[in-house]
Protein backbone atom coordinates (compact mmCIF):
# COMPACT_ATOMS: atom_id res chain seq x y z
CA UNK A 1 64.61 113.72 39.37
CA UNK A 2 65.46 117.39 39.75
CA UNK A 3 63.89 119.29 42.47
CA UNK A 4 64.19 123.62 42.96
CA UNK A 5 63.96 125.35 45.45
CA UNK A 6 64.42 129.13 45.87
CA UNK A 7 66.04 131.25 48.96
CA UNK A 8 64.78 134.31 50.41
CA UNK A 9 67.38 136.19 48.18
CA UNK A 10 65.81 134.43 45.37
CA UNK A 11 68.77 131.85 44.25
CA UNK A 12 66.95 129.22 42.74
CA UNK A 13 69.00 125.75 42.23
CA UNK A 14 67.78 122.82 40.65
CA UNK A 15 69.56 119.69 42.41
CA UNK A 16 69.92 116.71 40.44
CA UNK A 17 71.32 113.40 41.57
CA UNK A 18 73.41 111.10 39.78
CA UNK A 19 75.12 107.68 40.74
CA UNK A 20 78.21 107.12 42.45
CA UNK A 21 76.91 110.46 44.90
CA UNK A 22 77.60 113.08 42.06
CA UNK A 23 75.17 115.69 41.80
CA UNK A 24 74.48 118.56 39.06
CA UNK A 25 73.90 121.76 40.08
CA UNK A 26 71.78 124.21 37.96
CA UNK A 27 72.28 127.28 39.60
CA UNK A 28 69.91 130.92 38.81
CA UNK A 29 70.24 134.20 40.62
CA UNK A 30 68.70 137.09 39.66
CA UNK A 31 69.65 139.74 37.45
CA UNK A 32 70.30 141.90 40.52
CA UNK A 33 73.26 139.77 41.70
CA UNK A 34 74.76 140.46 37.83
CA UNK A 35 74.41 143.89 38.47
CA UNK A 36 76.36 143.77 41.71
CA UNK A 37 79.10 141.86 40.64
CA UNK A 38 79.72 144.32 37.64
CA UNK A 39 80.11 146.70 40.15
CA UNK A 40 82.83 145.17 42.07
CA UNK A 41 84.33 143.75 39.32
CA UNK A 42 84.21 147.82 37.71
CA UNK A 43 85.89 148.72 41.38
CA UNK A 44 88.67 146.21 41.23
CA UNK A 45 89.62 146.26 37.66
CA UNK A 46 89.87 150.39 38.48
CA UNK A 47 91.91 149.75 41.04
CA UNK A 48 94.04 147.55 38.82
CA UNK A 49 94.21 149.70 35.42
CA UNK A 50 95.98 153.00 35.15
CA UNK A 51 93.36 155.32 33.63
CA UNK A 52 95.36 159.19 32.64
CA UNK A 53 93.16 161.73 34.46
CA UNK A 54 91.84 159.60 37.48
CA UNK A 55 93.68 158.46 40.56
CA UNK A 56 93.21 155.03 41.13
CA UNK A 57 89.70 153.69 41.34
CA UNK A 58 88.58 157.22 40.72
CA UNK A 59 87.54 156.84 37.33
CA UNK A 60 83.97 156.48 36.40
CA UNK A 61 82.58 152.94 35.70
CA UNK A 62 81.93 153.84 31.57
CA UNK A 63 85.14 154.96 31.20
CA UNK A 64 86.23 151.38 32.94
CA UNK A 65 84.57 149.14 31.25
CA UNK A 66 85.45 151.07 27.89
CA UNK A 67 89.23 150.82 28.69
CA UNK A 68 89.01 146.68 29.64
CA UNK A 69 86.09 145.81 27.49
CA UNK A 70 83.07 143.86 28.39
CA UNK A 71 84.27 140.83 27.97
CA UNK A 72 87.23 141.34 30.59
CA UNK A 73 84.56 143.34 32.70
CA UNK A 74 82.26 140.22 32.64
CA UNK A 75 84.97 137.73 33.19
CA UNK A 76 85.81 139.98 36.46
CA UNK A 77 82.48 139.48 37.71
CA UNK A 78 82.08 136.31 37.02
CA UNK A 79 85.17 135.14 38.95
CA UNK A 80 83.67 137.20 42.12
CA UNK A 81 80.24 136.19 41.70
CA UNK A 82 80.63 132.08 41.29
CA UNK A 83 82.71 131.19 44.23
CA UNK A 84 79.64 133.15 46.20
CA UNK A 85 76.56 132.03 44.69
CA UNK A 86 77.98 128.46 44.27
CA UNK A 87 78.58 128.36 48.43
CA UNK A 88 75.05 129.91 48.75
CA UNK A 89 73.56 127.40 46.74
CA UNK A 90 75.51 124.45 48.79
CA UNK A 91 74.35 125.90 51.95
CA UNK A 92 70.69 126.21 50.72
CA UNK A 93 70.62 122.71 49.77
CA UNK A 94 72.50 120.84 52.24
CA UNK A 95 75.37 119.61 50.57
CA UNK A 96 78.67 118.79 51.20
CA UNK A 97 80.70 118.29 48.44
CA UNK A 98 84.08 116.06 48.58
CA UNK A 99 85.31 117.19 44.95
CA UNK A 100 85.93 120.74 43.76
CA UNK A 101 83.29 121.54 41.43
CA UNK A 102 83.51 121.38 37.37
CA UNK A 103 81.46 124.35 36.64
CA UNK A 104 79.92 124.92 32.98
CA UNK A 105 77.64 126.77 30.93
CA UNK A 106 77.91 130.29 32.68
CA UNK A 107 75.79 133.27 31.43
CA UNK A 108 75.90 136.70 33.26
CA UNK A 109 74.38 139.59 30.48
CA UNK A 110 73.44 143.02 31.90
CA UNK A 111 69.69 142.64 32.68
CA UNK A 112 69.31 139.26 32.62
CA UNK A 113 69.83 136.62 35.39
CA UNK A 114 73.22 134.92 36.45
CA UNK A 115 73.04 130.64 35.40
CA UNK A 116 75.62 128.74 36.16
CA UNK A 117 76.18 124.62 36.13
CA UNK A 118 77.92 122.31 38.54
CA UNK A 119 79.11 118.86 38.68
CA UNK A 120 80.45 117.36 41.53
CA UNK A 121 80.96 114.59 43.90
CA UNK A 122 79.11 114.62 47.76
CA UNK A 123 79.46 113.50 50.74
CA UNK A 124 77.59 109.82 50.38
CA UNK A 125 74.71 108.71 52.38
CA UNK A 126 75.54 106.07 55.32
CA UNK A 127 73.33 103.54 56.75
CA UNK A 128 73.81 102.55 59.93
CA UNK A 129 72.75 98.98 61.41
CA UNK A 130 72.53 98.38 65.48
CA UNK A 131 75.81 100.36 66.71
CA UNK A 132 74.70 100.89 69.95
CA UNK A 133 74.64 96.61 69.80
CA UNK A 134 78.42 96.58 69.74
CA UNK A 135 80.34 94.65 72.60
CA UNK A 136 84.03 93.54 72.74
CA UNK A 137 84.70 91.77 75.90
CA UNK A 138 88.94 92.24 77.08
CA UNK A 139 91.05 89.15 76.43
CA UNK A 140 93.95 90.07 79.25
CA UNK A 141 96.36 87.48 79.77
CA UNK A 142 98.92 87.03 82.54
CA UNK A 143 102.71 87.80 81.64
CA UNK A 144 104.18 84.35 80.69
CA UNK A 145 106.91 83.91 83.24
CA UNK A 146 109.42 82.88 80.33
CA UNK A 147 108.77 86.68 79.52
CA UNK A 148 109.47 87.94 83.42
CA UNK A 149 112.88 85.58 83.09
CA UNK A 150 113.74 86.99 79.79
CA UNK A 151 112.99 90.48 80.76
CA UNK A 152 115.31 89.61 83.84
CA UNK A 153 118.49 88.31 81.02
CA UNK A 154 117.72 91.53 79.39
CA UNK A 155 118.39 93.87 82.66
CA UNK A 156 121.68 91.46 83.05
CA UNK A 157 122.75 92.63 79.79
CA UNK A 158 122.18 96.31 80.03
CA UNK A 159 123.99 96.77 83.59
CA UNK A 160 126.91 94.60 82.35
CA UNK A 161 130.48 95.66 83.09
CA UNK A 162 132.80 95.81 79.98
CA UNK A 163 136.51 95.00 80.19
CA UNK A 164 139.01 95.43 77.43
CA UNK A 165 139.47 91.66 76.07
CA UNK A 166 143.13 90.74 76.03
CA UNK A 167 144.90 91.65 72.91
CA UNK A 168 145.18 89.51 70.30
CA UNK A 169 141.66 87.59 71.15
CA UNK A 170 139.86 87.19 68.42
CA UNK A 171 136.16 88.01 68.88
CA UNK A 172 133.51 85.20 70.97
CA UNK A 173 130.37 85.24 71.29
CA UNK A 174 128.90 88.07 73.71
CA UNK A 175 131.12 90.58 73.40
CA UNK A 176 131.22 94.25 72.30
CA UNK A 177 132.68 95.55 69.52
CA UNK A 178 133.37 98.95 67.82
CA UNK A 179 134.34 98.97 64.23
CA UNK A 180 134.11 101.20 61.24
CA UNK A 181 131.40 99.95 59.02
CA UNK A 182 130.60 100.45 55.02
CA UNK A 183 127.50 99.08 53.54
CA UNK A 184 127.65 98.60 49.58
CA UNK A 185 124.59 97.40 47.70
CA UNK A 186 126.13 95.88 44.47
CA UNK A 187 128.45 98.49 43.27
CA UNK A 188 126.20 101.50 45.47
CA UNK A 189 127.53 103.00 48.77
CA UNK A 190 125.05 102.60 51.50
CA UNK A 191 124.38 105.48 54.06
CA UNK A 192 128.38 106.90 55.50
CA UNK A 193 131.96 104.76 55.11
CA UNK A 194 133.81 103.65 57.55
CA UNK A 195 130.91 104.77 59.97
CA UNK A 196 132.79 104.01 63.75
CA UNK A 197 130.12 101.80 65.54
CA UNK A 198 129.75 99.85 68.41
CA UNK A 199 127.77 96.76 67.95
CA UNK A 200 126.71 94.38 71.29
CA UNK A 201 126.56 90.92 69.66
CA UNK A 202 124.08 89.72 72.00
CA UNK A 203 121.46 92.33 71.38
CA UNK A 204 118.91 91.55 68.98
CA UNK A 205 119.04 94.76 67.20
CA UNK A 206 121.82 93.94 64.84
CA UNK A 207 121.13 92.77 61.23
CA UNK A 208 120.09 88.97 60.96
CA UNK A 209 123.52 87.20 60.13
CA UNK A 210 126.24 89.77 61.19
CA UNK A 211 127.26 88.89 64.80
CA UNK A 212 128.26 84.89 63.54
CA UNK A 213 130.10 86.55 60.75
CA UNK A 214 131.93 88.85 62.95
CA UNK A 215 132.63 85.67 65.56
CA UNK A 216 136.62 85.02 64.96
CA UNK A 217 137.59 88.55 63.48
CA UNK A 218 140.66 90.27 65.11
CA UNK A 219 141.58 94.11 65.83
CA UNK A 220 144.78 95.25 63.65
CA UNK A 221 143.40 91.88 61.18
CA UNK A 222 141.99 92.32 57.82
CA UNK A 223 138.69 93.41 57.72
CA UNK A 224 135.98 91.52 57.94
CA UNK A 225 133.45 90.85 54.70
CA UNK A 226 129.88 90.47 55.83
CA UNK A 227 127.36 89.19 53.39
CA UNK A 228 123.64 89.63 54.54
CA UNK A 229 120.00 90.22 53.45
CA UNK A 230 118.12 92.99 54.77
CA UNK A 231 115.16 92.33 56.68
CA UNK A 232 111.93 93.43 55.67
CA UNK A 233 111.40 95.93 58.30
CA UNK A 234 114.50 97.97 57.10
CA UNK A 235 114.29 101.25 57.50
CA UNK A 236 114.71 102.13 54.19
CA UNK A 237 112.29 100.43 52.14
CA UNK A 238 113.68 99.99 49.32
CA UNK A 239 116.70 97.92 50.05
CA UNK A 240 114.46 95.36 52.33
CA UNK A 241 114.85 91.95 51.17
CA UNK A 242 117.61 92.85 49.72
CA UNK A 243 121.38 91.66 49.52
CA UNK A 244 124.30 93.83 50.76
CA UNK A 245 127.90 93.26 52.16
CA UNK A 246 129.28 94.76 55.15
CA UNK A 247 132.98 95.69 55.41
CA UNK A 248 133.80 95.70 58.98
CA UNK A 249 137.56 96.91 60.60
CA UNK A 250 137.41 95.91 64.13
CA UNK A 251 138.85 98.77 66.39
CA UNK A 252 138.35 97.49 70.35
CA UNK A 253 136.82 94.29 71.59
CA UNK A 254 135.65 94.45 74.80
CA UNK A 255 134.29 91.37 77.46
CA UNK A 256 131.18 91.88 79.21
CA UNK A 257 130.64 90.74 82.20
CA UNK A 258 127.01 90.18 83.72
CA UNK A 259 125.49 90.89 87.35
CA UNK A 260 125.03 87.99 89.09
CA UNK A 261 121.02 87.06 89.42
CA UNK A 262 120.42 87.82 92.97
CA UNK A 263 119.11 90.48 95.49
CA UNK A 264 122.10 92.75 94.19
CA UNK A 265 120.85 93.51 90.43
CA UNK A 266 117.60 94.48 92.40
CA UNK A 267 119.81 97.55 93.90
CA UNK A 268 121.43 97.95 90.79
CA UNK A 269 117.81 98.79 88.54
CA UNK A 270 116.37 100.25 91.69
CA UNK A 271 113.42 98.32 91.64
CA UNK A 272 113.18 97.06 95.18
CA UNK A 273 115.90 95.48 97.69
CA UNK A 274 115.48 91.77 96.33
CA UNK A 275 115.48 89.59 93.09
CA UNK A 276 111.66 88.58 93.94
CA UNK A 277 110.82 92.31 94.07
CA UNK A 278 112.47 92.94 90.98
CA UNK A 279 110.53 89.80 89.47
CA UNK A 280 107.32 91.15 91.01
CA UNK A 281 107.70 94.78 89.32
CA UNK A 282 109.30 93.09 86.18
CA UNK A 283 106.01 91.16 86.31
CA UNK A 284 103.56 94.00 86.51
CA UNK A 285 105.21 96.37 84.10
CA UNK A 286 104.69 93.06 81.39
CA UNK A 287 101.06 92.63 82.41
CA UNK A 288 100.10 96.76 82.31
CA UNK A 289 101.74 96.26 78.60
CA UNK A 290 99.88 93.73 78.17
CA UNK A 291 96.58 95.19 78.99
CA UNK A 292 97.18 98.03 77.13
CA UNK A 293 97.47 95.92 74.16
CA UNK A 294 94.62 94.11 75.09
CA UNK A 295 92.60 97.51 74.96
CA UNK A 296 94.14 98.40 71.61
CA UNK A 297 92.95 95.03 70.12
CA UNK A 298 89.56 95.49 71.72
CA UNK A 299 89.00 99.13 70.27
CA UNK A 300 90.07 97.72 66.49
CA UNK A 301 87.57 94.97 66.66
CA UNK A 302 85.07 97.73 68.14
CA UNK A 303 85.87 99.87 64.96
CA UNK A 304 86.13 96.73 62.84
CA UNK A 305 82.24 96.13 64.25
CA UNK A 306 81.24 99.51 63.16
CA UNK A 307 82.05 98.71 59.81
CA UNK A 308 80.27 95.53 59.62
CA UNK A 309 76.99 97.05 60.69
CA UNK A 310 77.97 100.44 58.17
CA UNK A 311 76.37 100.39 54.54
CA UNK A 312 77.73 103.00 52.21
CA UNK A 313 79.31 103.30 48.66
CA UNK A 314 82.22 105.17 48.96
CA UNK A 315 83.35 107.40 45.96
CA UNK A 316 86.16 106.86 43.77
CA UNK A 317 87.17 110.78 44.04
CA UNK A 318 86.99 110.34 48.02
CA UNK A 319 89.24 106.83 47.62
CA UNK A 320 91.62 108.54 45.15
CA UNK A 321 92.03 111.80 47.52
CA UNK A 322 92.43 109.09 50.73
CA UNK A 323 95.62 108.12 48.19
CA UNK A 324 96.93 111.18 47.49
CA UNK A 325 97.22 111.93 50.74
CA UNK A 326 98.83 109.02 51.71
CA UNK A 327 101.30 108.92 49.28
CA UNK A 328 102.16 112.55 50.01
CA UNK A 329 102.56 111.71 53.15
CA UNK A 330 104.96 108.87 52.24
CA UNK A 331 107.12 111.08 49.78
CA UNK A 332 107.68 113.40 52.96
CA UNK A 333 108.47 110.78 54.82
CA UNK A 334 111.75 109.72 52.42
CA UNK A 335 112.85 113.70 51.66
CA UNK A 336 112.65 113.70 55.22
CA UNK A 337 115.32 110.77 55.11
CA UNK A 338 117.53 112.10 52.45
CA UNK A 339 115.12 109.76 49.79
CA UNK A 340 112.63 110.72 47.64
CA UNK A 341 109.08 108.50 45.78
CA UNK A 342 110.87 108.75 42.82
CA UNK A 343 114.15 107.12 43.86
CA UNK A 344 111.83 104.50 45.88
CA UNK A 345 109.94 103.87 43.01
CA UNK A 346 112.71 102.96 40.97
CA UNK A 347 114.85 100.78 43.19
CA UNK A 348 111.68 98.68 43.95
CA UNK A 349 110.58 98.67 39.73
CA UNK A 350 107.50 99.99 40.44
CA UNK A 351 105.58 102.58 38.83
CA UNK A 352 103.18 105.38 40.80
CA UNK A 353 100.06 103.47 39.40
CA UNK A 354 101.46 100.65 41.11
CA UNK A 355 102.00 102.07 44.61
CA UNK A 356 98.11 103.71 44.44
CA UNK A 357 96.77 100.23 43.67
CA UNK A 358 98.61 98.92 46.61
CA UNK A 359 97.19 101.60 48.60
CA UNK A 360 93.61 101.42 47.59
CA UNK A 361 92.17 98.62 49.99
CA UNK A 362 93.98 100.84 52.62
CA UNK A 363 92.64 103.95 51.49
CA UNK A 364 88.54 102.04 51.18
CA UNK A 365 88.72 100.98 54.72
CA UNK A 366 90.20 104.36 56.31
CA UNK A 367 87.33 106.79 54.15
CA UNK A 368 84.70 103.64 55.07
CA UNK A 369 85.46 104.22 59.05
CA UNK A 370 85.66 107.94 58.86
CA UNK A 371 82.19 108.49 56.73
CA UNK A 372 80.52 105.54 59.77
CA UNK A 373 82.33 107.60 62.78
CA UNK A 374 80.36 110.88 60.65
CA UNK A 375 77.14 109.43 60.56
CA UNK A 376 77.71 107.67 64.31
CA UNK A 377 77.88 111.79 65.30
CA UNK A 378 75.01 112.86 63.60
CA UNK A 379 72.95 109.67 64.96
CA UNK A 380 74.16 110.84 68.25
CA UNK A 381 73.47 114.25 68.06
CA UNK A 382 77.19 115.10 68.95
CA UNK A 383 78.37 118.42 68.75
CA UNK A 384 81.46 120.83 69.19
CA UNK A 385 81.31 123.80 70.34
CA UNK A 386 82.75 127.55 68.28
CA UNK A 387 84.67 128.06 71.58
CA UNK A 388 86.20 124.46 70.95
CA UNK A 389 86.68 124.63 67.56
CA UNK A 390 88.14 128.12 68.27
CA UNK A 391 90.70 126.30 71.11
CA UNK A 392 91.42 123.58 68.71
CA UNK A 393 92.57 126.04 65.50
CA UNK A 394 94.23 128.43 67.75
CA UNK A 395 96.41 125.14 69.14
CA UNK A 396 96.46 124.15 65.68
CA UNK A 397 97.40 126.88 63.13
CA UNK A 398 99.91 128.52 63.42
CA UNK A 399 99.99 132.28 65.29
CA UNK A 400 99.52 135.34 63.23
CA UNK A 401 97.29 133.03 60.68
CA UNK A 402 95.33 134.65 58.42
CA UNK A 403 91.47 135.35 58.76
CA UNK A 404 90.62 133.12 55.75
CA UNK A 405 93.13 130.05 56.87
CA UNK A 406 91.49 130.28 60.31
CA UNK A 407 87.74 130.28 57.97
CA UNK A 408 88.75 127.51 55.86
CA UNK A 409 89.92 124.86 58.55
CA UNK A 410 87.05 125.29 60.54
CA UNK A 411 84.52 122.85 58.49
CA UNK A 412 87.53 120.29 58.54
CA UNK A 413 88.74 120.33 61.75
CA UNK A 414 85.03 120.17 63.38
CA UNK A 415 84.73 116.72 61.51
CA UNK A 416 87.65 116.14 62.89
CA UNK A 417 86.83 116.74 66.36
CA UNK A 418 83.47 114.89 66.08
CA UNK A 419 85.06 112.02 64.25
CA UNK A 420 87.10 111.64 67.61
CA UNK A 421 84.20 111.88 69.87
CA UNK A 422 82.49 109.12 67.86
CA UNK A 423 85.06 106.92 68.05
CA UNK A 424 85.14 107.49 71.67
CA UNK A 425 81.34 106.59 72.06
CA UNK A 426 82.02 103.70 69.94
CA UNK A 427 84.54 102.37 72.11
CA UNK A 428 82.74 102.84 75.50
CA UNK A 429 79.57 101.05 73.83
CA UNK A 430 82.41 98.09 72.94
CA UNK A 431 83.17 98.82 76.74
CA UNK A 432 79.76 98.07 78.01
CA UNK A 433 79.46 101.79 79.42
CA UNK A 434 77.12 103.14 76.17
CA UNK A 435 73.67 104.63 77.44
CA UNK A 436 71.42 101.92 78.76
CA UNK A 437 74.32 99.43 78.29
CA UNK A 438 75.23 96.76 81.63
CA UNK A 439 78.86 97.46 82.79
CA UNK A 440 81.73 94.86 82.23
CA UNK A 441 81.40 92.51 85.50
């Protein structure tokens, strides 16, 4: 059902409310508001039109309109008066709108008032269940000493000496190697040939596969053919999974020899003057990691909490914009690398509508979170500050910004900014340390 309401400069607006959180606008000002946008528009298009006689904006508003014609005069105002009188009318209601608007069925006549129409899609309503009930206790656990011992193998291996291995040896297992490297996918050059590298074959950071394949090669030998599929957390998406060979020409080979596990690879890290100080700080650094991951888990299931207590129906238009972003994000992402979406898109066989279906659970659960963190702020009553929000665009934008960029990011970032604080209430109630809430024992 529609219901009106009129402002003290008389803009009456007729709200009505449609499924999905779309809402049509019918929009009436008065025939004064016409009149004033005539005027501007008369002042502009004077400015704009070279009238012989008058300097510009000179020239009487007759002699104006006569030169452009109504209909170009009317268009003029229009265009000024609509952006105005359709923020006036969000204001005066209370909405905030998540979609530009489709606006329809404009009138503006001399005399008579300004109606307009509007379509668009707002800001849903959440429902919030017991927030203020959430409670994640913190699962720490002790480092596993296999971890301290490995973490000890590890420091062996980074302060090893290196020796030249005696020529003519054919590569064994542990040494270092420098060769010049080219990657071919099928009949496609991957990244630079005959890129020098030196590869430490018992690191874990080289491909799956290539230090047994490179086991036996010799400098001044042929080179070495290395077949190999690409794990699935290759950097460049596209070619994970997939299978590529490796042409490797061995240039050095070099021994490495390892500290011995005593008192004296304490002195060499500098982490105390024994090898049971060393394990003691080796231990501690494992267990702060640790607990920082333990407080990362905790705050997701806090968040994940929120959600289960959150009722809300989420609109496409704010899904589809969630994607949009995301995959914007993404395509800067591979220009960045020398890639583009496109060229991803068609190495995988995928099409765009397939990439924004795989992104729409994604995209649900991210707009889900932010409109609960929203409504968590408004529950609360949190607020930021215009000196804040002032701080946070000046640290933001860039300097010399205009007036109107500064205007424009201020709605956004303050959601922003209370989004943040919410999640940080959130997390202290998960904590134990909400208002009214017993401390963690």
């Amino acid at each position: 059902m529609a219901q009106t309401s009129q402002d003290l400069a008389g803009l009456e607006v007729g709200v009505e409310r449609q499924p999905s959180s779309e809402v049509r606008l019918s929009v009436e000002a008065p025939a004064a508001e016409g009149e004033r946008g005539i005027l501007r528009a008369v002042a502009q298009l004077g400015q704009q039109v070279r009238l012989p006689g008058f300097r510009p904006g000179k020239a009487p508003a007759a002699v104006v309109e006569r030169t452009v014609g109504w209909p170009a005069l009317r268009q003029e105002a229009i265009d000024i008066l609509l952006p105005e009188l359709y923020e006036r009318a969000l204001r005066q209601e209370g909405l905030d709108p998540v979609t530009p608007p489709n606006v329809t069925e404009v009138t503006l006549e001399r005399g008579e008032p300004v109606r307009f129409s509007a379509s668009l899609v707002v800001r849903p309503e959440v429902t919030l269940g017991d927030y203020r009930a959430i409670r994640v206790p913190l699962e720490t656990k002790p480092a596993p000493e296999e971890e301290v011992e490995s973490t000890l193998e590890e420091l062996r291996q980074r302060y090893a000496q290196l020796s030249d291995a005696e020529e003519g040896r054919p590569v064994q297992a542990g040494d270092v190697v420098s060769a010049r490297l080219t990657m071919r996918h099928g009949d496609q050059m991957v990244g630079t040939p005959a890129q020098e590298q030196t590869l430490d074959l018992q690191r874990g950071d080289l491909l799956p596969g290539m230090a047994d394949q490179l086991i036996g090669a010799a400098v001044g030998a042929d080179p070495v053919e290395i077949t190999l599929t690409l794990p699935e957390d290759y950097p460049r998406e596209e070619l994970r999974g997939e299978l590529v060979t490796i042409t490797a020409e061995l240039t050095r080979i070099q021994a490495k020899e390892l500290p011995a596990l005593d008192d004296n690879l304490a002195a060499i890290v500098g982490r105390g003057e024994t090898l049971e100080e060393l394990r003691r700080f080796v231990r501690e650094q494992l267990a702060a990691e640790l607990a920082a991951q333990a407080e990362r888990d905790r705050a997701q299931k806090a968040l994940e909490q929120l959600l289960a207590v959150t009722k809300v129906d989420v609109p496409e238009a704010m899904i589809q914009t969630e994607i949009d972003r995301e995959v914007d994000e993404m395509d800067r992402s591979l220009k960045e690398a020398g890639l583009g979406l496109e060229a991803l898109l068609s190495a995988q066989g995928k099409s765009l509508e397939q990439l924004r279906g795989e992104q729409r659970q994604g995209a649900l659960e991210r707009v889900r979170l932010d409109l609960a963190l929203g409504q968590v702020a408004v529950a609360e009553g949190l607020q930021v500050s215009d000196q804040e929000l002032d701080q946070a665009i000046s640290s933001i934008l860039a300097k010399g910004s205009t007036r109107e960029a500064r205007r424009r990011a201020r709605d956004p970032l303050r959601r922003e900014l209370l989004r943040g604080r919410a999640r940080d209430l959130v997390l202290a109630l998960a904590r134990g340390e909400g208002p009214g809430a017993p401390a963690e024992g």
